[in-house]
N, C-alpha and C. Protein backbone atom coordinates (compact mmCIF):
# COMPACT_ATOMS: atom_id res chain seq x y z
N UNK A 1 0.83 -1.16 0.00
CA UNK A 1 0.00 0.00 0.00
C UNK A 1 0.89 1.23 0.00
N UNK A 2 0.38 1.93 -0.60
CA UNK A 2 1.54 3.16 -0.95
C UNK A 2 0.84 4.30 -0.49
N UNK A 3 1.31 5.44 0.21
CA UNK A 3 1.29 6.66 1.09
C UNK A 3 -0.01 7.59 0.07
N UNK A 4 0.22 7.16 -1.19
CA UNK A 4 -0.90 7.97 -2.01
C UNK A 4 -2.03 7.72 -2.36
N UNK A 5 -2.57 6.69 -1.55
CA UNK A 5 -3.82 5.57 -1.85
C UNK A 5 -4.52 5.93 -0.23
N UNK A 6 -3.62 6.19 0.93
CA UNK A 6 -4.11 7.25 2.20
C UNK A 6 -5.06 7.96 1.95
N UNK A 7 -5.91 8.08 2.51
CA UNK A 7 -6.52 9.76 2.59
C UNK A 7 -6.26 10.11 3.96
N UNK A 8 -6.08 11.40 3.85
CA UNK A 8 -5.77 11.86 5.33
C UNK A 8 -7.43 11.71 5.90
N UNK A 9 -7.22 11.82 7.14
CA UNK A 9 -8.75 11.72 7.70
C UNK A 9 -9.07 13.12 7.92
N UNK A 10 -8.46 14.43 8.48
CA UNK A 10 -8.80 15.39 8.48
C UNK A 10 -9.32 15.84 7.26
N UNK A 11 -9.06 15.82 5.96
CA UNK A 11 -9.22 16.17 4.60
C UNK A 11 -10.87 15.56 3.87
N UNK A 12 -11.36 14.50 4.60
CA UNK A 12 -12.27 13.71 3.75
C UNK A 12 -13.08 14.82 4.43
N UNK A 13 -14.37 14.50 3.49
CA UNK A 13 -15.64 15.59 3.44
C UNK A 13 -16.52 14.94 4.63
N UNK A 14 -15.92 13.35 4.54
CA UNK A 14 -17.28 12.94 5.75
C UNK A 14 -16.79 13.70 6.94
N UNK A 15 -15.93 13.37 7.56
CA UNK A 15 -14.72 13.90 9.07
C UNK A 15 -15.43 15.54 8.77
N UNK A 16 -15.26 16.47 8.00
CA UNK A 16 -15.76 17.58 8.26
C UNK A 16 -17.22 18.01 8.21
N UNK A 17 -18.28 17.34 7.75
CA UNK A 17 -19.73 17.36 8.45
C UNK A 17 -19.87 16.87 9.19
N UNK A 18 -19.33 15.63 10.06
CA UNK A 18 -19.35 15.50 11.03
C UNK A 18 -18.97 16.46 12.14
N UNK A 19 -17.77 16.64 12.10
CA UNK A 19 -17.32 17.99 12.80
C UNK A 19 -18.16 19.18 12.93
N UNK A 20 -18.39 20.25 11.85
CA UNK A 20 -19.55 20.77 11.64
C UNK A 20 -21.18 20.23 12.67
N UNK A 21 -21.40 19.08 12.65
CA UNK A 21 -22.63 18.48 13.51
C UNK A 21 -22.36 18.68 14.44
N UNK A 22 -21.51 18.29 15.15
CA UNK A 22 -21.27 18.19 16.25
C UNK A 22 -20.95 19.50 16.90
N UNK A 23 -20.36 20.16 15.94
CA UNK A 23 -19.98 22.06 17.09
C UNK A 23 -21.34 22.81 16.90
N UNK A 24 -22.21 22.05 15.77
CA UNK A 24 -23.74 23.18 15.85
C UNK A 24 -24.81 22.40 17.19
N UNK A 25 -24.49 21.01 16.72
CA UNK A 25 -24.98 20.40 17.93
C UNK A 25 -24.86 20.91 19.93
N UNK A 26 -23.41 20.88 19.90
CA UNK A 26 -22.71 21.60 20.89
C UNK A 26 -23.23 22.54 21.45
N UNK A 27 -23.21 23.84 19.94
CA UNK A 27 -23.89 24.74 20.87
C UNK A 27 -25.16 25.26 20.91
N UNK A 28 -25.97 24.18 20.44
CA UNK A 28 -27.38 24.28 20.40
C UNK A 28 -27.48 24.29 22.41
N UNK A 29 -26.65 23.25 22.96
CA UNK A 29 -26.61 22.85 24.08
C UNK A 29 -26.61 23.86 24.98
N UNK A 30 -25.27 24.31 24.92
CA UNK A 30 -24.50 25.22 25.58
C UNK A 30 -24.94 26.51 25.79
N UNK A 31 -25.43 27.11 24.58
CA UNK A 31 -25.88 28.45 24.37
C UNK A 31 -26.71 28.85 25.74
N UNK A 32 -27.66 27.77 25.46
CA UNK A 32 -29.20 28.40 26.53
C UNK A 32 -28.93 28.48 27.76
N UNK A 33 -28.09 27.61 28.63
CA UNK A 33 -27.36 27.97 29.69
C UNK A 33 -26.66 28.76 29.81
N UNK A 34 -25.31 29.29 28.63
CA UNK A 34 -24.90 30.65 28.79
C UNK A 34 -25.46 31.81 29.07
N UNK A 35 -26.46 31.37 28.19
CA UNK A 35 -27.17 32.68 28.35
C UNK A 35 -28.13 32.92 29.34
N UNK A 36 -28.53 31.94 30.14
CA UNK A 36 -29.37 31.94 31.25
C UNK A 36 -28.27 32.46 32.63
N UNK A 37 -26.86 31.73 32.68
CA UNK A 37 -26.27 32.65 33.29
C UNK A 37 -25.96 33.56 33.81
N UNK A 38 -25.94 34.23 32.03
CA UNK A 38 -25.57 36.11 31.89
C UNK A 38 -26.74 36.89 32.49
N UNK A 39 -27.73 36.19 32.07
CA UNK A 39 -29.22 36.86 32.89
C UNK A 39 -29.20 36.88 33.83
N UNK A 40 -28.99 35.66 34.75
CA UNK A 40 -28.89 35.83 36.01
C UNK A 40 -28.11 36.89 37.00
N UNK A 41 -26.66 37.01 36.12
CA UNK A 41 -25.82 37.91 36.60
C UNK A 41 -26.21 39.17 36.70
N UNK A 42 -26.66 39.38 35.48
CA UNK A 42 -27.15 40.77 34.98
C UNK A 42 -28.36 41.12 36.38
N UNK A 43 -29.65 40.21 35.99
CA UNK A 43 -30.81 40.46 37.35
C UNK A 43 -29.75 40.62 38.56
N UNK A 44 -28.80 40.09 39.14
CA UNK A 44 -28.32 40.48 40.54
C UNK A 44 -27.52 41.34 40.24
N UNK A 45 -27.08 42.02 39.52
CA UNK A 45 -26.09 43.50 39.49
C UNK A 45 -27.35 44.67 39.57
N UNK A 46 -28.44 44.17 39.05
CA UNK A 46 -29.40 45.31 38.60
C UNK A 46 -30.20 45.34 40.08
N UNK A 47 -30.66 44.08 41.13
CA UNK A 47 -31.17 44.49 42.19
C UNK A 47 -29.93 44.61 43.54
N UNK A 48 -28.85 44.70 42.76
CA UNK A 48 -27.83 45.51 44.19
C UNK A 48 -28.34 46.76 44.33
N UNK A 49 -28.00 47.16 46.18
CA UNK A 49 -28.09 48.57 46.23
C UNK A 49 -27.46 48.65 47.01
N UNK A 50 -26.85 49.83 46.90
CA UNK A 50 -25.31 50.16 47.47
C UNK A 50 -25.95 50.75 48.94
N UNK A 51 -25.21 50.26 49.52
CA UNK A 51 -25.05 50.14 51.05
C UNK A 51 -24.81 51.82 51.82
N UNK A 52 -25.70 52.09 52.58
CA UNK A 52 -25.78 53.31 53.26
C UNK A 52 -24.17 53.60 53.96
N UNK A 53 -23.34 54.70 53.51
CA UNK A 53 -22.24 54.46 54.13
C UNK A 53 -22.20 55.28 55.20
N UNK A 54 -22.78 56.36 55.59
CA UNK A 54 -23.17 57.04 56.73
C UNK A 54 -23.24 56.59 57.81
N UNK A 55 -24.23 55.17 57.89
CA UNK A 55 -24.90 54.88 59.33
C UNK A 55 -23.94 53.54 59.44
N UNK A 56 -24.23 53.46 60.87
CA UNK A 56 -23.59 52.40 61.37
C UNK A 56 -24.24 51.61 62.07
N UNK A 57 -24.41 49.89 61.22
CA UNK A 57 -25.43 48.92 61.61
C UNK A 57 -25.22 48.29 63.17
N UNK A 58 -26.16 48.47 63.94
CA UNK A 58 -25.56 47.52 65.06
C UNK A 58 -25.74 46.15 64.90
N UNK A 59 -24.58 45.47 65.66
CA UNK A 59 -24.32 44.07 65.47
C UNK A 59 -25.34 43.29 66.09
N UNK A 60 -26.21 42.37 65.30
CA UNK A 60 -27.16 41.44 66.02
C UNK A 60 -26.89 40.54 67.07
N UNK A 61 -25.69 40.16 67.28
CA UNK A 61 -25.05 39.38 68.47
C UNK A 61 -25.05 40.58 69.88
N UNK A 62 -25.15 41.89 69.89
CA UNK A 62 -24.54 42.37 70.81
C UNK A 62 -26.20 42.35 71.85
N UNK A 63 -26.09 41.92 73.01
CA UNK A 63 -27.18 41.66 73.79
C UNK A 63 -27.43 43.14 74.16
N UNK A 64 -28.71 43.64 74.27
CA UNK A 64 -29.05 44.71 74.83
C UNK A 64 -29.28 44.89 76.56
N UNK A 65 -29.19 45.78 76.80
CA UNK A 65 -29.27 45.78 78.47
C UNK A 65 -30.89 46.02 78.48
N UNK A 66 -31.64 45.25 79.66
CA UNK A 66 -32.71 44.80 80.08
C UNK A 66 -33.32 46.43 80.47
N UNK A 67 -34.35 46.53 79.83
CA UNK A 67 -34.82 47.67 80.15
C UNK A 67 -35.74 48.09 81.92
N UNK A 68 -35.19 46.85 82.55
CA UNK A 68 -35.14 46.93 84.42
C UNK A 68 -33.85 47.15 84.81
N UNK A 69 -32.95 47.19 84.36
CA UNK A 69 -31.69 47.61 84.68
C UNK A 69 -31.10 48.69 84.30
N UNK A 70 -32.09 49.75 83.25
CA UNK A 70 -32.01 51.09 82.75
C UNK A 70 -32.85 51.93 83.55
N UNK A 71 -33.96 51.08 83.69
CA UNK A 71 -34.84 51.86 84.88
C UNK A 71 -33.84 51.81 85.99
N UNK A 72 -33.11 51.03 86.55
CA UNK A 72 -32.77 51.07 88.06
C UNK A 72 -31.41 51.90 87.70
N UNK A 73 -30.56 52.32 86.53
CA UNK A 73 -29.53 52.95 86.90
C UNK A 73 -30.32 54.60 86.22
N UNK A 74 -31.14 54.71 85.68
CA UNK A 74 -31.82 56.22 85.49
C UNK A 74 -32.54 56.42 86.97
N UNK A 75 -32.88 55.56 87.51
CA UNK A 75 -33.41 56.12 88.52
C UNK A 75 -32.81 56.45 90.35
N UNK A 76 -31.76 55.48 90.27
CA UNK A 76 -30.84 55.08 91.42
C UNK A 76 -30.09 56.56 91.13
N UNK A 77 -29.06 56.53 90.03
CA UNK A 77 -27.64 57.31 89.74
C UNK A 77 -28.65 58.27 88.66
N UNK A 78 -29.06 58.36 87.98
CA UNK A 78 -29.33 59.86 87.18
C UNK A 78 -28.90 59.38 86.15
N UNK A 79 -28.31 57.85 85.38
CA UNK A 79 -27.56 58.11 84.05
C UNK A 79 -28.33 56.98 83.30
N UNK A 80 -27.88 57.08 82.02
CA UNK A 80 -28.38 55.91 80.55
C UNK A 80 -27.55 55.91 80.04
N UNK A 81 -27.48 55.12 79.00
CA UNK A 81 -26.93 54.57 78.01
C UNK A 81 -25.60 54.63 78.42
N UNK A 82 -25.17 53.62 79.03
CA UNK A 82 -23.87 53.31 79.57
C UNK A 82 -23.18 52.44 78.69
N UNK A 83 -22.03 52.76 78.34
CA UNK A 83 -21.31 51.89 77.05
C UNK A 83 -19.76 51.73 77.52
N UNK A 84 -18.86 50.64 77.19
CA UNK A 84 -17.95 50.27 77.47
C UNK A 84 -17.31 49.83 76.36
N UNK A 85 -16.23 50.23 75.71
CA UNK A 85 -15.82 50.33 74.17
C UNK A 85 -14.06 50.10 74.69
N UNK A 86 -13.58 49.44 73.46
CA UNK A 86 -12.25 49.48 73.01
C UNK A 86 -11.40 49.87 72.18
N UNK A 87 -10.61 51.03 72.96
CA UNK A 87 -10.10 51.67 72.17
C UNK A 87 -8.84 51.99 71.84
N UNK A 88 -8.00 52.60 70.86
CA UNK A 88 -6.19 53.05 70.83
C UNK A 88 -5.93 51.21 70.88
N UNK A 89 -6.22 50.09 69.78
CA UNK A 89 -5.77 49.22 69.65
C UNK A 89 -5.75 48.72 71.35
N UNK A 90 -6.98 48.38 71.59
CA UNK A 90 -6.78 47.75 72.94
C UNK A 90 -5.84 48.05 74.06
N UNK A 91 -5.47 49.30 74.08
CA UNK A 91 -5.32 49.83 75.36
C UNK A 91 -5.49 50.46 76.19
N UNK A 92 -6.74 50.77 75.88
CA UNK A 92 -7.97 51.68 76.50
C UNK A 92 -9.02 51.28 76.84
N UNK A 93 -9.72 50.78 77.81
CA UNK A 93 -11.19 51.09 77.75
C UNK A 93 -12.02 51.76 78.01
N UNK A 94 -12.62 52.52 77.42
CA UNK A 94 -13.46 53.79 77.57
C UNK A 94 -15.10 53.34 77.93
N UNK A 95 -15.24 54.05 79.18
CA UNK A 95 -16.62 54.28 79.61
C UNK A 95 -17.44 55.02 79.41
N UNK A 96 -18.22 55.13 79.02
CA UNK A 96 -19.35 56.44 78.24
C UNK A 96 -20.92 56.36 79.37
N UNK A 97 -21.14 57.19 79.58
CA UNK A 97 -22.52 57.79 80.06
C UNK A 97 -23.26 58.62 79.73
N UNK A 98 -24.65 58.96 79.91
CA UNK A 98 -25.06 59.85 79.65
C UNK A 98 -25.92 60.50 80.94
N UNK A 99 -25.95 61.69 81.17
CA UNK A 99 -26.38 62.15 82.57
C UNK A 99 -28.15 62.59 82.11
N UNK A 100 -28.54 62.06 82.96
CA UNK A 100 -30.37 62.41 82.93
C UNK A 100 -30.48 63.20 84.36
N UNK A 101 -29.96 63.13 85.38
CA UNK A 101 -30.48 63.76 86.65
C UNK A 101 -29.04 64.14 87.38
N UNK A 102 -28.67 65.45 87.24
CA UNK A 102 -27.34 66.21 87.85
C UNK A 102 -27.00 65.59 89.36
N UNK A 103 -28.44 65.82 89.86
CA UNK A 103 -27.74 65.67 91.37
C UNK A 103 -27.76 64.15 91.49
N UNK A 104 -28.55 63.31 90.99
CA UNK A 104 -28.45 61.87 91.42
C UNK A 104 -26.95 61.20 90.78
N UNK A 105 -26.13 62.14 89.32
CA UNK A 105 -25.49 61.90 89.24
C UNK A 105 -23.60 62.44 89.94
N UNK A 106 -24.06 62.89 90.76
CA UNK A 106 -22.89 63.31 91.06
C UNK A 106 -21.96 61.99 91.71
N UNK A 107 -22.06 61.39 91.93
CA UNK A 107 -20.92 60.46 92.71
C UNK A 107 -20.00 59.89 91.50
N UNK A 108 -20.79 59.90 90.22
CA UNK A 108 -19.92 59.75 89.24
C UNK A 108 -18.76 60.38 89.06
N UNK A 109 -18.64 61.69 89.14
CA UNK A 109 -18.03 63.02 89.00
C UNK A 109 -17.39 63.47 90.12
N UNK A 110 -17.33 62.80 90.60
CA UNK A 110 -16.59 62.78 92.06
C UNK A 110 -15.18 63.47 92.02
N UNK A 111 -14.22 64.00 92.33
CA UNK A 111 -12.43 64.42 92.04
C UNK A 111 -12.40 63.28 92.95
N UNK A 112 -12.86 63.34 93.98
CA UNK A 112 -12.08 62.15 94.89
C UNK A 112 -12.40 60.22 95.37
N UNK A 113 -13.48 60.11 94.46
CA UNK A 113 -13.47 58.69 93.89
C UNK A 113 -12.67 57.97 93.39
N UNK A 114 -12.42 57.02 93.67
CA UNK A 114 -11.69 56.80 92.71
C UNK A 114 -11.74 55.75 92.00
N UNK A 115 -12.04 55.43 90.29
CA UNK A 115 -12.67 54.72 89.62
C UNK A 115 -12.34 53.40 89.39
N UNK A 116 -12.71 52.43 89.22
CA UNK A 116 -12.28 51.07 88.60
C UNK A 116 -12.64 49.92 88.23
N UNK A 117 -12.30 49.52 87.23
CA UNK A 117 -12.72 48.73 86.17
C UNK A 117 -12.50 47.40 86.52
N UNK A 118 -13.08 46.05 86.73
CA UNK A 118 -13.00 44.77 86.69
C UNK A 118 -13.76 43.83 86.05
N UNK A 119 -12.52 43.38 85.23
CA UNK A 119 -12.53 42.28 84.13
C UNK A 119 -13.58 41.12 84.94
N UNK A 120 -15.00 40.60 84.57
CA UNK A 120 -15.02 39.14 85.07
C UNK A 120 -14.40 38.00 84.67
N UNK A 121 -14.17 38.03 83.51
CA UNK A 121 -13.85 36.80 83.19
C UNK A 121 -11.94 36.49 83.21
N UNK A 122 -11.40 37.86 83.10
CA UNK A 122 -10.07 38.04 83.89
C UNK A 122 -9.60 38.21 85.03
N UNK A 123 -10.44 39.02 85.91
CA UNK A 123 -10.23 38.79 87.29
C UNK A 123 -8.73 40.19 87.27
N UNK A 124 -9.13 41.32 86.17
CA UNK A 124 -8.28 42.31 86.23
C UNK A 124 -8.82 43.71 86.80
N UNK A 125 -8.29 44.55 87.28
CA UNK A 125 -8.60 45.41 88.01
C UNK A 125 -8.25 47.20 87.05
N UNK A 126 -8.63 47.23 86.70
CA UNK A 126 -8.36 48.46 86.01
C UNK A 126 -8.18 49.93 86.26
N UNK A 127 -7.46 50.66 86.23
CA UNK A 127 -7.29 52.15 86.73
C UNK A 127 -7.29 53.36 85.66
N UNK A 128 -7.58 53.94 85.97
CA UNK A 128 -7.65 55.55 85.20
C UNK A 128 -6.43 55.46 85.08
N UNK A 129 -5.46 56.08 83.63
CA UNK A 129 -4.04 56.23 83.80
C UNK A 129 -4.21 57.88 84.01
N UNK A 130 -2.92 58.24 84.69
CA UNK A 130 -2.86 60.09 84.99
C UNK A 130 -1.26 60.65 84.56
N UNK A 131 -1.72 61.24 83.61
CA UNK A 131 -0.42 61.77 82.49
C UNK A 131 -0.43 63.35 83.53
N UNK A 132 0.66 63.65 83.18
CA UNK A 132 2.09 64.75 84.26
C UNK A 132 1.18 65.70 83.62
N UNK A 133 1.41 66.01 82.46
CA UNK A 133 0.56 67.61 82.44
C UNK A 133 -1.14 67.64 81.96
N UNK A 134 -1.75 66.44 82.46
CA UNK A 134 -3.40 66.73 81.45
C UNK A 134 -4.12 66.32 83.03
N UNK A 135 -3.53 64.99 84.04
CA UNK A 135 -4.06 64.71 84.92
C UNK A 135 -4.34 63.33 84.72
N UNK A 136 -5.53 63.25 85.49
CA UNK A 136 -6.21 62.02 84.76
C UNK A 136 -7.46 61.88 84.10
N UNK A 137 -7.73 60.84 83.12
CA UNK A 137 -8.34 60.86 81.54
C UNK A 137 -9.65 60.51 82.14
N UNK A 138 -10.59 61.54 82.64
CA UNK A 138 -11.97 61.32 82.75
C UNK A 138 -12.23 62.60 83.29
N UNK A 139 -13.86 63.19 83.09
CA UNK A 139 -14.28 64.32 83.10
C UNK A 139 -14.91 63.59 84.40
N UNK A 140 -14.45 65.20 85.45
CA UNK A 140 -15.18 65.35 86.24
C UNK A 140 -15.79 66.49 86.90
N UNK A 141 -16.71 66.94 88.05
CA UNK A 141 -17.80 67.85 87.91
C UNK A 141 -18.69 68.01 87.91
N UNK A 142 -19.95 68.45 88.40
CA UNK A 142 -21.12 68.26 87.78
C UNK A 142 -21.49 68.23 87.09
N UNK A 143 -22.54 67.08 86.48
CA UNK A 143 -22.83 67.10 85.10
C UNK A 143 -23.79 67.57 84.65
N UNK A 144 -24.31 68.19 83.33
CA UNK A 144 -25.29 68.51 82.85
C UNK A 144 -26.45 67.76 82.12
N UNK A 145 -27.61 67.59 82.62
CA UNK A 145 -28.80 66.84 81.98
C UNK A 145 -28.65 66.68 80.60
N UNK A 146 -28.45 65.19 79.68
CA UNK A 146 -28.07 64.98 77.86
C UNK A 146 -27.35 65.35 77.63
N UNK A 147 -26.10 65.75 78.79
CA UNK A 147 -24.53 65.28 78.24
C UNK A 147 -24.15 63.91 78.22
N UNK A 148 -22.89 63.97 77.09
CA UNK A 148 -22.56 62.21 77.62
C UNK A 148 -20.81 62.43 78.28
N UNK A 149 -20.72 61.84 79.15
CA UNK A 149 -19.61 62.36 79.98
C UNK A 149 -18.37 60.83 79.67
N UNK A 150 -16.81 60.93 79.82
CA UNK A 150 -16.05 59.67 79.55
C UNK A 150 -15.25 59.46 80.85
N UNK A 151 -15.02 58.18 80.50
CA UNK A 151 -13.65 57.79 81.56
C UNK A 151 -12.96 56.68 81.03
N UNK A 152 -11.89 56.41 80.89
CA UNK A 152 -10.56 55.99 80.19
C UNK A 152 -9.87 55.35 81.07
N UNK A 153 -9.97 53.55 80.62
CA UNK A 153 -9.21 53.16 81.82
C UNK A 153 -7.98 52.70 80.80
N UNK A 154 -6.82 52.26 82.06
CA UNK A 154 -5.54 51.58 80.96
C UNK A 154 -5.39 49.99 80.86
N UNK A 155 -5.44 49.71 79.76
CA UNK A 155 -6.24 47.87 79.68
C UNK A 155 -4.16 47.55 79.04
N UNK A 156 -3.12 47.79 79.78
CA UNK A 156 -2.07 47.55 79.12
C UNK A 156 -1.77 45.68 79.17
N UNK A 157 -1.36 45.19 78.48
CA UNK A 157 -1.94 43.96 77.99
C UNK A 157 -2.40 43.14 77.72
N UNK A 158 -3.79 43.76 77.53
CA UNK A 158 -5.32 43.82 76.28
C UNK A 158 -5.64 42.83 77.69
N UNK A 159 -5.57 42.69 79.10
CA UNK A 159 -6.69 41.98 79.58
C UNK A 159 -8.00 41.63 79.64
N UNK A 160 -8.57 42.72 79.03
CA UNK A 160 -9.76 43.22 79.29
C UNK A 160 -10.34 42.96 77.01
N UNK A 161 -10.94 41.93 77.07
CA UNK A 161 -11.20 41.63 75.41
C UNK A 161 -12.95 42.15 74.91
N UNK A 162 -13.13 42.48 73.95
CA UNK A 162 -14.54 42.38 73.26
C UNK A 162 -15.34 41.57 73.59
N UNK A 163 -16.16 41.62 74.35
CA UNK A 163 -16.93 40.06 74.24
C UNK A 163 -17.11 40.37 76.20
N UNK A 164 -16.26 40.45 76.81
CA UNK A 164 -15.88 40.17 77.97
C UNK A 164 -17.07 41.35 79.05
N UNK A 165 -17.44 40.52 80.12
CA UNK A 165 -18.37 41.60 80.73
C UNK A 165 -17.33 41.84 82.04
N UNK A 166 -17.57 43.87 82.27
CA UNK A 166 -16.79 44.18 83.13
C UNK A 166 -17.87 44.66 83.99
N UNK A 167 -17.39 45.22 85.40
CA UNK A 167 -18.11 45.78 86.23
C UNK A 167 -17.40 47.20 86.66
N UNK A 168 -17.86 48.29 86.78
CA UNK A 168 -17.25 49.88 86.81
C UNK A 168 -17.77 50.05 88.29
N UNK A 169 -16.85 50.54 89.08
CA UNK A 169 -17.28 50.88 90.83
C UNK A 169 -16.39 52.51 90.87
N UNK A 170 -17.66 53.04 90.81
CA UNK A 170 -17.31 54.54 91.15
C UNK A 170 -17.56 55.36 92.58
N UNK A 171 -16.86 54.84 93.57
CA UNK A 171 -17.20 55.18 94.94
C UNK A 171 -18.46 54.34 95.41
N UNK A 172 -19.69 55.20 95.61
CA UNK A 172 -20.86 54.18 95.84
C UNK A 172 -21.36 53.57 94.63
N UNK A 173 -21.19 54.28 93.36
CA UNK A 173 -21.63 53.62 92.19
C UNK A 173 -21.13 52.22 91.92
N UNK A 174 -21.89 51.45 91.18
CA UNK A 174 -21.67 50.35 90.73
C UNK A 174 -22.52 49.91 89.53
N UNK A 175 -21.96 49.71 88.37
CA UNK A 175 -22.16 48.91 87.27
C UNK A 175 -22.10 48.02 86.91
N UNK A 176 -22.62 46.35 87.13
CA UNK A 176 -22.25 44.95 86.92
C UNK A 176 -22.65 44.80 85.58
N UNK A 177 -21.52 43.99 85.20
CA UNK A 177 -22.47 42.93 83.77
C UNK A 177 -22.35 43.81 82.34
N UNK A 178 -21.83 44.62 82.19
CA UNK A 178 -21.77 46.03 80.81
C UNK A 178 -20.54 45.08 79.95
N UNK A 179 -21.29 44.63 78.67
CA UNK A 179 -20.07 44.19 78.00
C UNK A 179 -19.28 45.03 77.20
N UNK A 180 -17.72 44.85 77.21
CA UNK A 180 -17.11 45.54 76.54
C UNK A 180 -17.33 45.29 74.49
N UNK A 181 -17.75 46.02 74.13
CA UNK A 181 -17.66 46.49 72.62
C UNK A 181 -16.46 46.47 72.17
């Protein structure tokens, strides 16, 4: 048999309608899913909506304080919305209040109280730090009714974590159970 009596197989006419069948076949297939795809993509680009960047969502995990334990510190001490936050990369924890009744709040505001923070689940004791020329990092004074007043404790090797509930003792005051943010 001699090399010129061959037909190549790529070359014969059958091999290329076949071929031909099979890539129209193909994408008879293929197409309608592509294109059901692209739709799909397209419908979810078209019902995005861009996200409010202003406000800031609160986290559904974070437990709210019992609205008998807002009554008893608005009505005991004069204050609300008591918050306990972490701050300067965890070496701060900052206490936030807000004053509703001046005179019930004064023991807060005390000069000669003196404040402190304990970790429960650390079993750490926390202090106001007091820098040479500012003093120490919390407002005190009498306060004014729908101010929100701070105090700054020093958490120096992050004892005190997110998640973690502390208790704040300000002379006679006392705050149990406030988780740190």
């Amino acid at each position: 048999m001699a090399m010129q009596d061959i037909k190549p197989m790529f070359r014969s006419s059958e091999f290329g309608i076949k071929l031909l069948a099979g890539v129209l076949i193909g994408g008879f297939f293929a197409l309608p899913s592509l294109a059901q795809s692209v739709q799909e993509q397209g419908n979810a680009a078209a019902t995005k909506t861009p996200a409010p960047i202003a406000r800031h969502k609160a986290s559904p995990y974070r437990p709210g304080v019992p609205d008998s334990a807002m009554g008893y510190y608005q009505a005991l001490w004069g204050v609300d919305n008591m918050l306990v936050r972490q701050t300067a990369s965890g070496n701060l924890i900052r206490f936030s209040y807000r004053v509703t009744d001046p005179a019930r709040s004064k023991a807060l505001g005390d000069k000669l109280a003196t404040p402190l923070l304990y970790g429960q689940r650390s079993r750490a004791v926390l202090h106001i730090p007091v820098m040479d020329k500012i003093g120490q990092l919390r407002q005190t004074g009498s306060g004014e009714a729908g101010k929100e007043y701070w105090m700054v404790f020093s958490n120096k090797g992050s004892l005190v974590k997110p998640g973690d509930r502390v208790n704040v003792v300000i002379g006679s005051f006392h705050a149990d159970g406030l988780m740190v943010e």
